[in-house]
N, C-alpha and C. Protein backbone atom coordinates (compact mmCIF):
# COMPACT_ATOMS: atom_id res chain seq x y z
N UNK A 1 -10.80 -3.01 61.59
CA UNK A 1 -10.76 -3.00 60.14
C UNK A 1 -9.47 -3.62 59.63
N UNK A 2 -8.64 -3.37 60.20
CA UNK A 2 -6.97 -3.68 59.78
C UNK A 2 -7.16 -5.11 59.96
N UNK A 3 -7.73 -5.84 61.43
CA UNK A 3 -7.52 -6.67 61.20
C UNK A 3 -8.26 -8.34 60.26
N UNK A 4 -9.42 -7.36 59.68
CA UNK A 4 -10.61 -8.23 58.68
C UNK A 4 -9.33 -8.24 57.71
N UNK A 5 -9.25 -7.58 57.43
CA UNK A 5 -7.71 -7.33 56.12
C UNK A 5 -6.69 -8.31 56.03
N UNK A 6 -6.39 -7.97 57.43
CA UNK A 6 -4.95 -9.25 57.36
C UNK A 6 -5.68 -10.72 57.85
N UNK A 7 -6.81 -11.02 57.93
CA UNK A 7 -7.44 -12.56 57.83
C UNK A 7 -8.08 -12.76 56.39
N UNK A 8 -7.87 -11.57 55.34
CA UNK A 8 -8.23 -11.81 54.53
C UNK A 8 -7.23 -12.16 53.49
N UNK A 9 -6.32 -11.24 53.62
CA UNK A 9 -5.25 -11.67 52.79
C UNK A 9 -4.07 -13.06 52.58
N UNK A 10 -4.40 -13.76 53.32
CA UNK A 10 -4.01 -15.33 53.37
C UNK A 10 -5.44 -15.84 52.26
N UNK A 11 -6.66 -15.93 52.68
CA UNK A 11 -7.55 -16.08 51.58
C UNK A 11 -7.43 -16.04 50.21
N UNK A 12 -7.18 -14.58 50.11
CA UNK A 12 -6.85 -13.73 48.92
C UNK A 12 -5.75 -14.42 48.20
N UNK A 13 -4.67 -14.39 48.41
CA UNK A 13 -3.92 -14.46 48.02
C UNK A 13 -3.71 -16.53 47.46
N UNK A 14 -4.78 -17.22 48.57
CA UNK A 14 -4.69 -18.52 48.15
C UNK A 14 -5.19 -19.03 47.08
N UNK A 15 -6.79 -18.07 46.99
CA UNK A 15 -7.52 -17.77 45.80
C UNK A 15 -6.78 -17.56 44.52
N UNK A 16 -5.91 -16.69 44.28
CA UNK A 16 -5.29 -16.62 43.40
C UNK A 16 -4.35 -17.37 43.05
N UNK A 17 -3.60 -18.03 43.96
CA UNK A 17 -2.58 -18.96 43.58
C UNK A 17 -3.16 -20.17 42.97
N UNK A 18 -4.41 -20.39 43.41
CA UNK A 18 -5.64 -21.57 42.78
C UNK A 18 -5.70 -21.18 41.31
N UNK A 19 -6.47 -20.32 40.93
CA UNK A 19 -6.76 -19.68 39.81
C UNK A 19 -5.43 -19.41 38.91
N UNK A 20 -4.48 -19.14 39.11
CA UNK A 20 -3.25 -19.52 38.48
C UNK A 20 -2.55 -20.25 37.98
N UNK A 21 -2.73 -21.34 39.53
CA UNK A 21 -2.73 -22.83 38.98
C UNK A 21 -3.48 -23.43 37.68
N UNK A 22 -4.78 -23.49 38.31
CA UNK A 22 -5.85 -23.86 36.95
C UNK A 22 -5.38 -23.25 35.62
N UNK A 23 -5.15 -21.84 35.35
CA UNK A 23 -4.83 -21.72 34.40
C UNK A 23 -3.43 -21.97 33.95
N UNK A 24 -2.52 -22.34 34.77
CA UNK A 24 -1.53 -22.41 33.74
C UNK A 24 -1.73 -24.39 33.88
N UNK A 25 -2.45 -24.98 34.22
CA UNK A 25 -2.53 -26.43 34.30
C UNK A 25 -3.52 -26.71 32.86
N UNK A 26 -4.24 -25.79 32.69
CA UNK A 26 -5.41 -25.86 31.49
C UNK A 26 -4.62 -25.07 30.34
N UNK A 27 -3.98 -24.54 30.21
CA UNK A 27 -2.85 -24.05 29.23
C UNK A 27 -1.84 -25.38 28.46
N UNK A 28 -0.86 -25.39 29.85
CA UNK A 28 -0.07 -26.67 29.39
C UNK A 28 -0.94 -28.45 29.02
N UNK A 29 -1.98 -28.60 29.31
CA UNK A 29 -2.95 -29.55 28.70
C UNK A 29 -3.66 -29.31 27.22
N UNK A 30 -3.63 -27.87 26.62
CA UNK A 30 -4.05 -27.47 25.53
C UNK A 30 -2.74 -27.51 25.01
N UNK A 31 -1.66 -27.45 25.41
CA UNK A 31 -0.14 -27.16 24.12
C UNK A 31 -0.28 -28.62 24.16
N UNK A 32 -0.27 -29.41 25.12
CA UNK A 32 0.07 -30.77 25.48
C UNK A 32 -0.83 -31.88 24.09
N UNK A 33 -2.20 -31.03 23.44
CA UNK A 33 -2.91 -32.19 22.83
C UNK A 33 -2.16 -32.57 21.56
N UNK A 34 -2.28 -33.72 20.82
CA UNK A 34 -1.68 -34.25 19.80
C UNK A 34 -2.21 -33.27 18.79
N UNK A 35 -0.81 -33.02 17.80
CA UNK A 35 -1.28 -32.26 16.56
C UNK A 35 -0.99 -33.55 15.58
N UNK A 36 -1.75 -33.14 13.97
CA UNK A 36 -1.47 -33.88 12.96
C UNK A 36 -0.33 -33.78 12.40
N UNK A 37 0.57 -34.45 11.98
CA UNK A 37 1.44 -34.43 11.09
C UNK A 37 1.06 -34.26 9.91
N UNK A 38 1.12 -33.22 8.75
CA UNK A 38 0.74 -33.52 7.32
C UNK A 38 1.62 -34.49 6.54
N UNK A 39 2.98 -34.53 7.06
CA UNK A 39 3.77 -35.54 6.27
C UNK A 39 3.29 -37.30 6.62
N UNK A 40 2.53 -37.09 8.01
CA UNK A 40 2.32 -38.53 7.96
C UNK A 40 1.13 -39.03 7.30
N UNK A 41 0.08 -38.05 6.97
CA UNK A 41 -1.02 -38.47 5.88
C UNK A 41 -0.64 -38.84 4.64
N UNK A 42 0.07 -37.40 4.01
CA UNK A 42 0.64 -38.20 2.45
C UNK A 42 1.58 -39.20 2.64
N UNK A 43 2.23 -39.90 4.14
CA UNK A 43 2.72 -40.99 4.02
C UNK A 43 1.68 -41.96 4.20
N UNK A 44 0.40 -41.73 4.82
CA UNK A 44 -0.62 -42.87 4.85
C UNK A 44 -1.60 -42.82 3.48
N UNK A 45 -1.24 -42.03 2.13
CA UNK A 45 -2.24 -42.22 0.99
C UNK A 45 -2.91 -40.89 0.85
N UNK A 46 -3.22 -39.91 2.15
CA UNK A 46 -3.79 -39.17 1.61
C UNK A 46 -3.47 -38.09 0.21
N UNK A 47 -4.11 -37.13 -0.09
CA UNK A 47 -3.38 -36.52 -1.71
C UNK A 47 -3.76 -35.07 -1.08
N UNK A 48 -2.83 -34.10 -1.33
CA UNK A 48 -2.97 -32.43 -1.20
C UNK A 48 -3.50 -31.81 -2.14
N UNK A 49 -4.89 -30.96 -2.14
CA UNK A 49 -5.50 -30.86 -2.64
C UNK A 49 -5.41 -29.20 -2.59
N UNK A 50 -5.13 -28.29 -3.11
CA UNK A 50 -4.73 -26.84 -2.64
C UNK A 50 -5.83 -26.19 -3.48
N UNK A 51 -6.36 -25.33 -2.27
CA UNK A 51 -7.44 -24.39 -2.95
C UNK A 51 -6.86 -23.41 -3.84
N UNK A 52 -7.66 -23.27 -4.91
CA UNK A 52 -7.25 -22.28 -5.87
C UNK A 52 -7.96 -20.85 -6.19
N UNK A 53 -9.40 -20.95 -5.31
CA UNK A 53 -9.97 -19.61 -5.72
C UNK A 53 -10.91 -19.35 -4.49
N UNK A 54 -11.44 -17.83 -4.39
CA UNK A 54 -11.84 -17.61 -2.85
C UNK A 54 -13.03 -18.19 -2.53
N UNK A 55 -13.15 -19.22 -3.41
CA UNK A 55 -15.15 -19.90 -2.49
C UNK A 55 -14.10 -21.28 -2.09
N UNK A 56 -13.31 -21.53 -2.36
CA UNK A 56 -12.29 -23.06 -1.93
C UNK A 56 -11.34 -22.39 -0.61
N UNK A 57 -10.81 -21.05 -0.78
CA UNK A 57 -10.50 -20.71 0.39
C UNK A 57 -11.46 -20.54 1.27
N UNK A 58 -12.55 -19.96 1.12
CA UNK A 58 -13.14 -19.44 2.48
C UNK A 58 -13.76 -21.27 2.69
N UNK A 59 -13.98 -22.34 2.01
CA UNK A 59 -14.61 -23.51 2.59
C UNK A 59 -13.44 -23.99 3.25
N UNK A 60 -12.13 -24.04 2.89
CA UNK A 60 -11.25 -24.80 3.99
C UNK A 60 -11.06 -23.64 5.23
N UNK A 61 -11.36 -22.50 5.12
CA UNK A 61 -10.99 -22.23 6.41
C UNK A 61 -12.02 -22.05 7.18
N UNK A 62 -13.18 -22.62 6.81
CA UNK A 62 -14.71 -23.06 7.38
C UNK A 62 -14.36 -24.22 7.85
N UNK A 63 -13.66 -25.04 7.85
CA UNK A 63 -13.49 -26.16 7.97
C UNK A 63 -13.21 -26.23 9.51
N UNK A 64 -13.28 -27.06 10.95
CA UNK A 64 -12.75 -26.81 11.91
C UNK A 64 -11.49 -27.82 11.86
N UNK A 65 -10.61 -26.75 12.43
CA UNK A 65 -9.19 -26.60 12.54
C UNK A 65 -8.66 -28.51 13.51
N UNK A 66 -7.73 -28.98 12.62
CA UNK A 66 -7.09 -29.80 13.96
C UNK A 66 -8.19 -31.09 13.58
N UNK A 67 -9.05 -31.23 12.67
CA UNK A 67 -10.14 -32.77 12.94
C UNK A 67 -10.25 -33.26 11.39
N UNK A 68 -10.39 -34.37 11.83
CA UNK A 68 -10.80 -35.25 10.52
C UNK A 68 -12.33 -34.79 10.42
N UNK A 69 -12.76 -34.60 9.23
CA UNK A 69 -13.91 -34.48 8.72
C UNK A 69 -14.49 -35.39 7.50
N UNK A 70 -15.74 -36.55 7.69
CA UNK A 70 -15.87 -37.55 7.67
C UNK A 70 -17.00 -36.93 5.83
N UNK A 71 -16.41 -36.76 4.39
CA UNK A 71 -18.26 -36.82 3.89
C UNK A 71 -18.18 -38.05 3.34
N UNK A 72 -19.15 -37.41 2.28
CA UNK A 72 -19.28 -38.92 1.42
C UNK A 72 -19.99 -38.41 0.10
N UNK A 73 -19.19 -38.63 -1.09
CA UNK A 73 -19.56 -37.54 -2.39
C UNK A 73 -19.85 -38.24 -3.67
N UNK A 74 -20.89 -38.71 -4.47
CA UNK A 74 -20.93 -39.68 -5.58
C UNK A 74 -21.27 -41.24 -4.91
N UNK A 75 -21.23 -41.25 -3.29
CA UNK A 75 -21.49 -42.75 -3.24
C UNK A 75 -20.51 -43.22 -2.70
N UNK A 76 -19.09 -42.36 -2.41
CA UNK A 76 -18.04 -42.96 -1.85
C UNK A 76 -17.56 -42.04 -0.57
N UNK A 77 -17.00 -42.68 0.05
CA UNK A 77 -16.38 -41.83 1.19
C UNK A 77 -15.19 -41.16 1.67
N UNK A 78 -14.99 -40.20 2.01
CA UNK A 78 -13.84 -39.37 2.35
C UNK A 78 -13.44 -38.77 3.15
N UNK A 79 -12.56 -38.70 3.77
CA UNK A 79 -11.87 -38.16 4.60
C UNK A 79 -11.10 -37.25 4.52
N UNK A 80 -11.39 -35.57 5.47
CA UNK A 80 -10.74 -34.50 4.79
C UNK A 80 -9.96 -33.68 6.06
N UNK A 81 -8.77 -33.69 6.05
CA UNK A 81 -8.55 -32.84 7.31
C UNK A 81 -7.78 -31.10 6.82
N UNK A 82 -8.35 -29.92 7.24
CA UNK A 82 -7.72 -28.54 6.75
C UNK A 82 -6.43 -28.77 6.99
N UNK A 83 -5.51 -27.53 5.93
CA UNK A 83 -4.33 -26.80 6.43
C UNK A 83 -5.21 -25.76 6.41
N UNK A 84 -5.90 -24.87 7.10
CA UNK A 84 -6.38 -24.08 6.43
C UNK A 84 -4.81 -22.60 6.39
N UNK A 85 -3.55 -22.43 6.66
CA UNK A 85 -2.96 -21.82 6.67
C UNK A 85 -2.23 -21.86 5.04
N UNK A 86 -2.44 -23.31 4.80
CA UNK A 86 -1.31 -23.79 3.82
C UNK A 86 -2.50 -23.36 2.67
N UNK A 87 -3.99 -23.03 2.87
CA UNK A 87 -5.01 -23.13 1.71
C UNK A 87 -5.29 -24.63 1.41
N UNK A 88 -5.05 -26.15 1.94
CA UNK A 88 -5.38 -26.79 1.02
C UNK A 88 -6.05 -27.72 2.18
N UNK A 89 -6.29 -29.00 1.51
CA UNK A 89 -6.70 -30.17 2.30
C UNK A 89 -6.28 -31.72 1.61
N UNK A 90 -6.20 -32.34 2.86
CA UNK A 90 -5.70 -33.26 2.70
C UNK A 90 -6.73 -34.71 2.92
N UNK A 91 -7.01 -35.63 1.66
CA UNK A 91 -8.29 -36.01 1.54
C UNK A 91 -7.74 -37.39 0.96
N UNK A 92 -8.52 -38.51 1.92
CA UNK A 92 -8.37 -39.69 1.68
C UNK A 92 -9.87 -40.71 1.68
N UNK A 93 -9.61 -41.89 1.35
CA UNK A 93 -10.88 -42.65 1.39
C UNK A 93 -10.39 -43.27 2.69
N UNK A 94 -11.24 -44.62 2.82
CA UNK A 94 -11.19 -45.15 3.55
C UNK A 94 -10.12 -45.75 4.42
N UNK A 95 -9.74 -46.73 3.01
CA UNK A 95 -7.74 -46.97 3.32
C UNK A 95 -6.76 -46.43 3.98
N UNK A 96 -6.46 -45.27 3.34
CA UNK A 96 -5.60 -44.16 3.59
C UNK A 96 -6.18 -43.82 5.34
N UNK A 97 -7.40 -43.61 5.42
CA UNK A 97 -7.98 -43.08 7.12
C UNK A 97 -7.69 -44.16 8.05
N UNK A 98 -7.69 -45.17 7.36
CA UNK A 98 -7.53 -46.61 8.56
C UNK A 98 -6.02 -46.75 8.61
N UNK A 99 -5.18 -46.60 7.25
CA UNK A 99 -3.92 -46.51 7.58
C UNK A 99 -3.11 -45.63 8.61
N UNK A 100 -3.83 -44.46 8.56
CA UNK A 100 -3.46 -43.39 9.70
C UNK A 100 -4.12 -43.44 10.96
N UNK A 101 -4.82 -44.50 11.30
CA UNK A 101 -5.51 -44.45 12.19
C UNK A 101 -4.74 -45.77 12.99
N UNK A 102 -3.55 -46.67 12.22
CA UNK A 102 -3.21 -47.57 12.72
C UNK A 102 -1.92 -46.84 13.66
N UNK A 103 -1.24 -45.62 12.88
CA UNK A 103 -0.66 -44.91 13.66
C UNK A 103 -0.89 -44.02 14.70
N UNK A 104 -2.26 -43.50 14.12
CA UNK A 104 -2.23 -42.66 15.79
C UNK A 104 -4.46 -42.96 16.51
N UNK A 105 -4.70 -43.64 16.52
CA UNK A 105 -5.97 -43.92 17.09
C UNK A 105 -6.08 -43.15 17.60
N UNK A 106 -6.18 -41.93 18.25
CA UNK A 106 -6.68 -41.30 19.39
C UNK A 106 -7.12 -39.94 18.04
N UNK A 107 -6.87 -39.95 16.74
CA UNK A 107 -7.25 -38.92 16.06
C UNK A 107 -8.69 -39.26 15.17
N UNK A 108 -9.75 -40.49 15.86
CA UNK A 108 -10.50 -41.33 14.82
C UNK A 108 -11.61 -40.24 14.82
N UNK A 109 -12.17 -40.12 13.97
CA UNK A 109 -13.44 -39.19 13.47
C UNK A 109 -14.49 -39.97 14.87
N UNK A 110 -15.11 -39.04 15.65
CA UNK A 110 -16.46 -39.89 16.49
C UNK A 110 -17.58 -40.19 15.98
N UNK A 111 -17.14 -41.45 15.81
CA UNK A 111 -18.34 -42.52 15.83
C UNK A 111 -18.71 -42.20 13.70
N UNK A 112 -17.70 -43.22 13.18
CA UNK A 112 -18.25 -42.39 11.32
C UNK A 112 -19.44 -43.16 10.57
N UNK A 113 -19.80 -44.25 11.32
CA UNK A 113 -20.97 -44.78 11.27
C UNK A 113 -22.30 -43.97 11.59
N UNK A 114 -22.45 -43.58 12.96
CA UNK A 114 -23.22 -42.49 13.57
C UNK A 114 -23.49 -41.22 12.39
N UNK A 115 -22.35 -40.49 11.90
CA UNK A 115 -22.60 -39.42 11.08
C UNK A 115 -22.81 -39.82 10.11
N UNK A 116 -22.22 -40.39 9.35
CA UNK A 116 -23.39 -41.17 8.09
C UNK A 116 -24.29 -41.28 7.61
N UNK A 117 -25.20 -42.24 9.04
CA UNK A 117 -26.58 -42.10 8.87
C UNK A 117 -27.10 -41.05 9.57
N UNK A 118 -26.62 -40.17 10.03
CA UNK A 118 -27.10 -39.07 10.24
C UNK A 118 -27.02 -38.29 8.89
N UNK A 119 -26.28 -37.69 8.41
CA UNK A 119 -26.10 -37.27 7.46
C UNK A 119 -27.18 -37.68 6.11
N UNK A 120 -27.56 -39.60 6.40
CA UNK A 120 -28.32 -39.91 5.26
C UNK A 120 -29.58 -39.29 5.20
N UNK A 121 -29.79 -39.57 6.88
CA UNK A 121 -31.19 -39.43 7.25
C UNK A 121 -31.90 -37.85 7.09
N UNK A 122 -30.89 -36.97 7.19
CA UNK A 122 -30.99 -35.20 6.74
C UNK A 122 -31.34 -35.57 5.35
N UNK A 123 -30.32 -36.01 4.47
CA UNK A 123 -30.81 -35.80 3.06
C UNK A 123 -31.85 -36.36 2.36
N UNK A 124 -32.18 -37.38 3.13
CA UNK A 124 -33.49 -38.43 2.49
C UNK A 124 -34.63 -37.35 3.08
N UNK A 125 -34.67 -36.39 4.44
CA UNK A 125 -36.21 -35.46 4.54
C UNK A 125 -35.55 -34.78 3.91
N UNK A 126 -34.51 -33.81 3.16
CA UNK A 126 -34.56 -32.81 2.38
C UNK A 126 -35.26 -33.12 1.03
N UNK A 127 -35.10 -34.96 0.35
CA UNK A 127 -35.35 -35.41 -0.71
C UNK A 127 -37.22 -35.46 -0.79
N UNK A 128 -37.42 -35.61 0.60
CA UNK A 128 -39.31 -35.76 0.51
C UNK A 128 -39.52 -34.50 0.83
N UNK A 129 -39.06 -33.42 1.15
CA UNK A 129 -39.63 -32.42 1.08
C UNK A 129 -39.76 -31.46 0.09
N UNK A 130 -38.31 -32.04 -0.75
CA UNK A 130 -38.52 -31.00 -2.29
C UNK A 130 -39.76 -31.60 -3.05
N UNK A 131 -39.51 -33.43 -2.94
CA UNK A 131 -40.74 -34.06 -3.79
C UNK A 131 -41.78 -33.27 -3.86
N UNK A 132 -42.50 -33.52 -2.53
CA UNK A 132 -43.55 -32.63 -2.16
C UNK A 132 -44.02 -31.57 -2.44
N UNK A 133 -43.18 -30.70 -2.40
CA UNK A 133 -43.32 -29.11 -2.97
C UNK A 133 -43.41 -29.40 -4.88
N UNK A 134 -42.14 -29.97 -4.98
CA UNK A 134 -42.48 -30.23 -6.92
C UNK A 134 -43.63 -30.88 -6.87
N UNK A 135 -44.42 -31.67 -6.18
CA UNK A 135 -45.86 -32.27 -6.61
C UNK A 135 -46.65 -31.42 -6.56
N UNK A 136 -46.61 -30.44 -5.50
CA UNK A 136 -47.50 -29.40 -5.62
C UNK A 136 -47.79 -28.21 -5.93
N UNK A 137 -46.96 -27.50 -6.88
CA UNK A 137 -46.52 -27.10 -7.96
C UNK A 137 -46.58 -27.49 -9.26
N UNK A 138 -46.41 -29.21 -9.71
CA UNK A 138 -47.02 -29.18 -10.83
C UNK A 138 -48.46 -29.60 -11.01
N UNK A 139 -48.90 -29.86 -9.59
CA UNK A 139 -50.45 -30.00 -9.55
C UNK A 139 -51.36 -28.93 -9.96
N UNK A 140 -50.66 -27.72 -10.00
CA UNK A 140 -51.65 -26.15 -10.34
C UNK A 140 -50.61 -25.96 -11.69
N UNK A 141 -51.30 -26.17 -12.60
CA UNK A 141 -50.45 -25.58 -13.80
C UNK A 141 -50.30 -23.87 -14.34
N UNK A 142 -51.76 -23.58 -13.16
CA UNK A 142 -51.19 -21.84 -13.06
C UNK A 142 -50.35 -21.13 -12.13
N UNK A 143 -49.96 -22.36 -11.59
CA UNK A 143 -48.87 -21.56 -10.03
C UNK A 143 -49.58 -20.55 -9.15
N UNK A 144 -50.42 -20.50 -8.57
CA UNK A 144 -51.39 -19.44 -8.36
C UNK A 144 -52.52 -18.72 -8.96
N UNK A 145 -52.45 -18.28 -10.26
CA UNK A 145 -53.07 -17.41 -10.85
C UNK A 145 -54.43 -18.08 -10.89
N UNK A 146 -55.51 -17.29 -10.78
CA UNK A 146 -57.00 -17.01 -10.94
C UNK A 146 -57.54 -16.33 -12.42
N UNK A 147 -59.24 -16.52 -12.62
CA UNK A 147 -59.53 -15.71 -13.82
C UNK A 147 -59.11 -14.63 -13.48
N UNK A 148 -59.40 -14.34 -12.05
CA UNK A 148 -59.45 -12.55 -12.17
C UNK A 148 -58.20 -11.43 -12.49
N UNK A 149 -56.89 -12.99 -12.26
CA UNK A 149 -55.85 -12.40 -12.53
C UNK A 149 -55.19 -12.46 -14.02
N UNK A 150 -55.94 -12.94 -14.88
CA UNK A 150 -55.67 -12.92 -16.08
C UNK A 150 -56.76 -11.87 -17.19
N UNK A 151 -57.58 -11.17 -16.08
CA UNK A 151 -58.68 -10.11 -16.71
C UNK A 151 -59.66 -10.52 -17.30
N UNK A 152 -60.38 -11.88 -16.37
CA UNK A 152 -61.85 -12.43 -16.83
C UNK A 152 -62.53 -12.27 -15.95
């Protein structure tokens, strides 16, 4: 018995020095990733936009932390990245995103073409599916109702 033990504990103990490793190698690679500068956005155009009431707080801190987030509002496009600590966001068009993108490329939204038309393509079936429903709805001008439900 003693000696399964002591052929085990060289094992044991290598096991763990592995698993230690990994984690402190997957630790220092997570401190290691690039953070944003906020001073270098409002130096690339973007504008600080500070939430003022709790449906603007709870959406920036919905927001995920650390990424450019790509919409597009009235027809134009924008670029929004959280403080969510500071409450606000920091929101540029196009310009301003390519200007900051000449400084640090490795922070580019994936693929903002791709989400776009993704994004279009969601709202154009949300647009035929309300149609649809309003057509068929004002096709019955009783919305349901029968004689029997009006007491004939």
């Amino acid at each position: 018995m003693k000696d399964r033990l002591k052929e085990r504990a060289p094992r044991t103990l290598a096991m763990r020095s592995a698993v230690a490793m990994l984690l402190w190698l997957g630790a220092s690679a997570f401190a290691a990733a690039a953070t944003i500068d906020p001073r270098q956005l409002v130096d690339s155009g973007f504008k600080v936009l500070v939430a003022t009431n709790d449906v603007q707080r709870s959406w920036v801190k919905g927001l995920p932390a650390g990424k450019f987030r790509a919409m597009q509002r009235t027809g134009r496009k924008f670029f929004i990245y959280p403080d969510a600590p500071g409450n606000q966001v920091y929101v540029g068009g196009p310009a301003e995103y390519d200007a900051y993108l000449k400084l640090h490329p490795e922070n580019a939204v994936a693929d903002a073409a791709a989400v776009t038309r993704e994004a279009s393509a969601y709202r154009k079936q949300q647009s035929e599916a309300m149609q649809k429903a309003t057509a068929r709805d004002n096709s019955d001008p009783w919305l349901g109702l029968s004689w029997s439900d009006l007491g004939w």
